[in-house]
Protein backbone atom coordinates (compact mmCIF):
# COMPACT_ATOMS: atom_id res chain seq x y z
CA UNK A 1 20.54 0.11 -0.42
CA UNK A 2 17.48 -0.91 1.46
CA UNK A 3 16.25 -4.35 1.05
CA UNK A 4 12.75 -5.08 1.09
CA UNK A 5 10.98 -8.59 2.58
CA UNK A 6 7.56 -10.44 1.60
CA UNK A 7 6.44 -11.46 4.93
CA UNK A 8 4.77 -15.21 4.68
CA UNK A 9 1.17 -15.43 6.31
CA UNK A 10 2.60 -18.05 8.67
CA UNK A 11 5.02 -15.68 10.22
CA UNK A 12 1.89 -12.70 10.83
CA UNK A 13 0.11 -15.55 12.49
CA UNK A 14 3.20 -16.75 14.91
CA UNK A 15 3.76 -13.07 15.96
CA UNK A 16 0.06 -12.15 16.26
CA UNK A 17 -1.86 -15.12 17.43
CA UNK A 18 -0.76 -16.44 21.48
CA UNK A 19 1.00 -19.44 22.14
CA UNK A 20 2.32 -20.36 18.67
CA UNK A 21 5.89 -22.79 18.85
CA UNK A 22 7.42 -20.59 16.37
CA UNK A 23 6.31 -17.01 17.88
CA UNK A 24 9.96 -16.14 19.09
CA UNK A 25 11.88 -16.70 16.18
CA UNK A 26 9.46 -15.26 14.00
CA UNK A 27 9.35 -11.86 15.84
CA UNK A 28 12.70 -12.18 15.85
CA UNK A 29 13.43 -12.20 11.94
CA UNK A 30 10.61 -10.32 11.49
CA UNK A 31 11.62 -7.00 13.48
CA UNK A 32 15.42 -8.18 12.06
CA UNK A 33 13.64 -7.37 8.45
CA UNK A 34 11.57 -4.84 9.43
CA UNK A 35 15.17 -3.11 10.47
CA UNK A 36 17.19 -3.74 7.02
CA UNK A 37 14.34 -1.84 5.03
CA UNK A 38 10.67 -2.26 3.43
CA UNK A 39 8.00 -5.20 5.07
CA UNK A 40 5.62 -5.91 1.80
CA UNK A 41 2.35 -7.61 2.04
CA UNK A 42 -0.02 -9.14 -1.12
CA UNK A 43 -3.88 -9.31 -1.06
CA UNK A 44 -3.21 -13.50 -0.69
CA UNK A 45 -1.67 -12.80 2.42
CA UNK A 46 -3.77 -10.36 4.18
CA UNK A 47 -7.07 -12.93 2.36
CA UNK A 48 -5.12 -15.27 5.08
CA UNK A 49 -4.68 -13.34 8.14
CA UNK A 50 -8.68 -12.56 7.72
CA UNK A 51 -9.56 -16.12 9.18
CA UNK A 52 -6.98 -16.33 12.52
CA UNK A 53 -7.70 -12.07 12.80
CA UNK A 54 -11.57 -11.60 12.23
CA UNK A 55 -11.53 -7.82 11.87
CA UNK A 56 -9.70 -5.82 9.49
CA UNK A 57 -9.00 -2.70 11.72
CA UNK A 58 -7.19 -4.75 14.41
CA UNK A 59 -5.11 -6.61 11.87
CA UNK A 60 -4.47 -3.32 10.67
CA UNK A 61 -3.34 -1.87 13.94
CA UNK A 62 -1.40 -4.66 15.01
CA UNK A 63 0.65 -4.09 11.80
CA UNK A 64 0.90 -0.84 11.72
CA UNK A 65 4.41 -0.26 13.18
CA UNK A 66 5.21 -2.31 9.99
CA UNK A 67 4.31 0.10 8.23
CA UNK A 68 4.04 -2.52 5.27
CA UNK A 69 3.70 -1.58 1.40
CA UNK A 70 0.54 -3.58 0.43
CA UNK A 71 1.61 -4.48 -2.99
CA UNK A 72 -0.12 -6.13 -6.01
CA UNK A 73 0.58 -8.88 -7.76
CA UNK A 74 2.76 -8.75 -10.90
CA UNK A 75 1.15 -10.76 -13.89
CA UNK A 76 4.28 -11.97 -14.51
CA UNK A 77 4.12 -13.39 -10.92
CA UNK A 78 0.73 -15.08 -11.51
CA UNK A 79 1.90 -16.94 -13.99
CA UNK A 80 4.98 -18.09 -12.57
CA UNK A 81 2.83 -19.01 -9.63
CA UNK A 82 0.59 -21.26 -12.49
CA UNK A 83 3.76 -22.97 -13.83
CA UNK A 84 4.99 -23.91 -10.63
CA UNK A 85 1.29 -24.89 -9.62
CA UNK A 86 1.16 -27.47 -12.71
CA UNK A 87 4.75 -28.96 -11.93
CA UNK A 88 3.94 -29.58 -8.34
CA UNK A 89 0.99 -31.70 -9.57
CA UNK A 90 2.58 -33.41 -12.40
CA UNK A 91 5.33 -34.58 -9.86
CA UNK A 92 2.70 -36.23 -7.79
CA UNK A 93 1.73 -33.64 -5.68
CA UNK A 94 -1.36 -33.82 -3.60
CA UNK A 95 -1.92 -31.16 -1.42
CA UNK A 96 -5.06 -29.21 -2.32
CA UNK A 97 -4.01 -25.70 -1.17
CA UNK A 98 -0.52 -24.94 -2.87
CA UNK A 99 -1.75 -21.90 -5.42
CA UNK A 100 -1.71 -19.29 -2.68
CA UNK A 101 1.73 -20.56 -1.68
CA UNK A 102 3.14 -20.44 -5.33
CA UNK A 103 1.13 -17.01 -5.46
CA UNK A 104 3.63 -15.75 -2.38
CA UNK A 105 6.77 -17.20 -3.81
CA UNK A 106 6.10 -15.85 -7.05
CA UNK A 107 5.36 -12.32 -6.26
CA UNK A 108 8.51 -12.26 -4.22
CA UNK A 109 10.69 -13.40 -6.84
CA UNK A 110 9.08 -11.16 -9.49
CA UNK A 111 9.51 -8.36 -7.38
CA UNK A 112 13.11 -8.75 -6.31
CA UNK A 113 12.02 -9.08 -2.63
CA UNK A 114 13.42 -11.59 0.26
CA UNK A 115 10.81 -14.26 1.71
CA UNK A 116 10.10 -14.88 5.62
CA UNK A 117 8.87 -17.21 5.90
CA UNK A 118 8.47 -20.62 8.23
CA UNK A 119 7.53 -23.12 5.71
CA UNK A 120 10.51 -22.78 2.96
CA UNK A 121 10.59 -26.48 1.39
CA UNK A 122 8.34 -25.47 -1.27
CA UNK A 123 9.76 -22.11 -2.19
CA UNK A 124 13.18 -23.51 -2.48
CA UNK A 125 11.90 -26.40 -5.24
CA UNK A 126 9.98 -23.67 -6.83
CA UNK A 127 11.73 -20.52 -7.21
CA UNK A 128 15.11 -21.67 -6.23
CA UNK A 129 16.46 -18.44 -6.92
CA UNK A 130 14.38 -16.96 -4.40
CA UNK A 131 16.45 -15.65 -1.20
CA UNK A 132 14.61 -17.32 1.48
CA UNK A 133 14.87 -16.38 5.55
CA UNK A 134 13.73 -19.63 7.67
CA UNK A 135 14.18 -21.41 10.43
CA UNK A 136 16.50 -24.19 8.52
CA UNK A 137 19.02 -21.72 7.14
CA UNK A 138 18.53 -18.12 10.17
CA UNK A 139 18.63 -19.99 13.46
């Protein structure tokens, strides 16, 4: 049984980008995942790696021994991802970019895949039944 893993834009930007804190561990876990089966990407996440990257065919090439499965997102997913966007704001929260987070966490879920990710806190309260890899719980 292989077992595939959404890769989280912050972990692409650790392993890609010089001098990040988090650059170790994240090539780490990400070559750990990369071993146990399928790397998937979403169109949110590779939308993110546009601004650190700048050009499509390096981004490209730099991934490539990923071989990741660019996937789409579910419907389902997107409006799982809508849900989760209203309860974060009618519990107070105030952060202006949280949609392409919930977007991430929901398409994992949806699809059955594992998250890798650095920033877990808010894909634990949202999709709790998510199997997360981060720093807090894969040391």
């Amino acid at each position: 049984m292989t077992i595939s893993t959404l890769v989280d834009t912050n972990i692409f930007i650790d392993v890609l980008l010089p001098g990040h804190f988090q650059a170790v561990w994240s090539a780490r876990h990400l070559e750990a995942c990369f071993d146990a089966g399928d790397i998937a990407i979403n169109p949110i996440i590779w939308s993110e790696l546009a601004s650190p990257i700048r050009d499509e065919a390096s981004l490209e090439g730099a991934l490539a021994w990923l071989k990741p499965r660019r996937e789409q997102i579910p419907w389902e997913a997107a409006f799982r991802a809508g849900l989760a966007q209203a309860q974060y704001r009618r519990a107070g929260g105030t952060r202006e970019r949280t949609l392409p987070d919930f977007l991430i966490g929901a398409h994992a879920q949806a699809a059955g895949h594992r998250l890798l990710t650095r920033d877990a806190t808010r894909y634990r309260s949202y999709f709790p039944d998510l199997e997360i890899i981060a720093p807090d719980t894969h040391p």
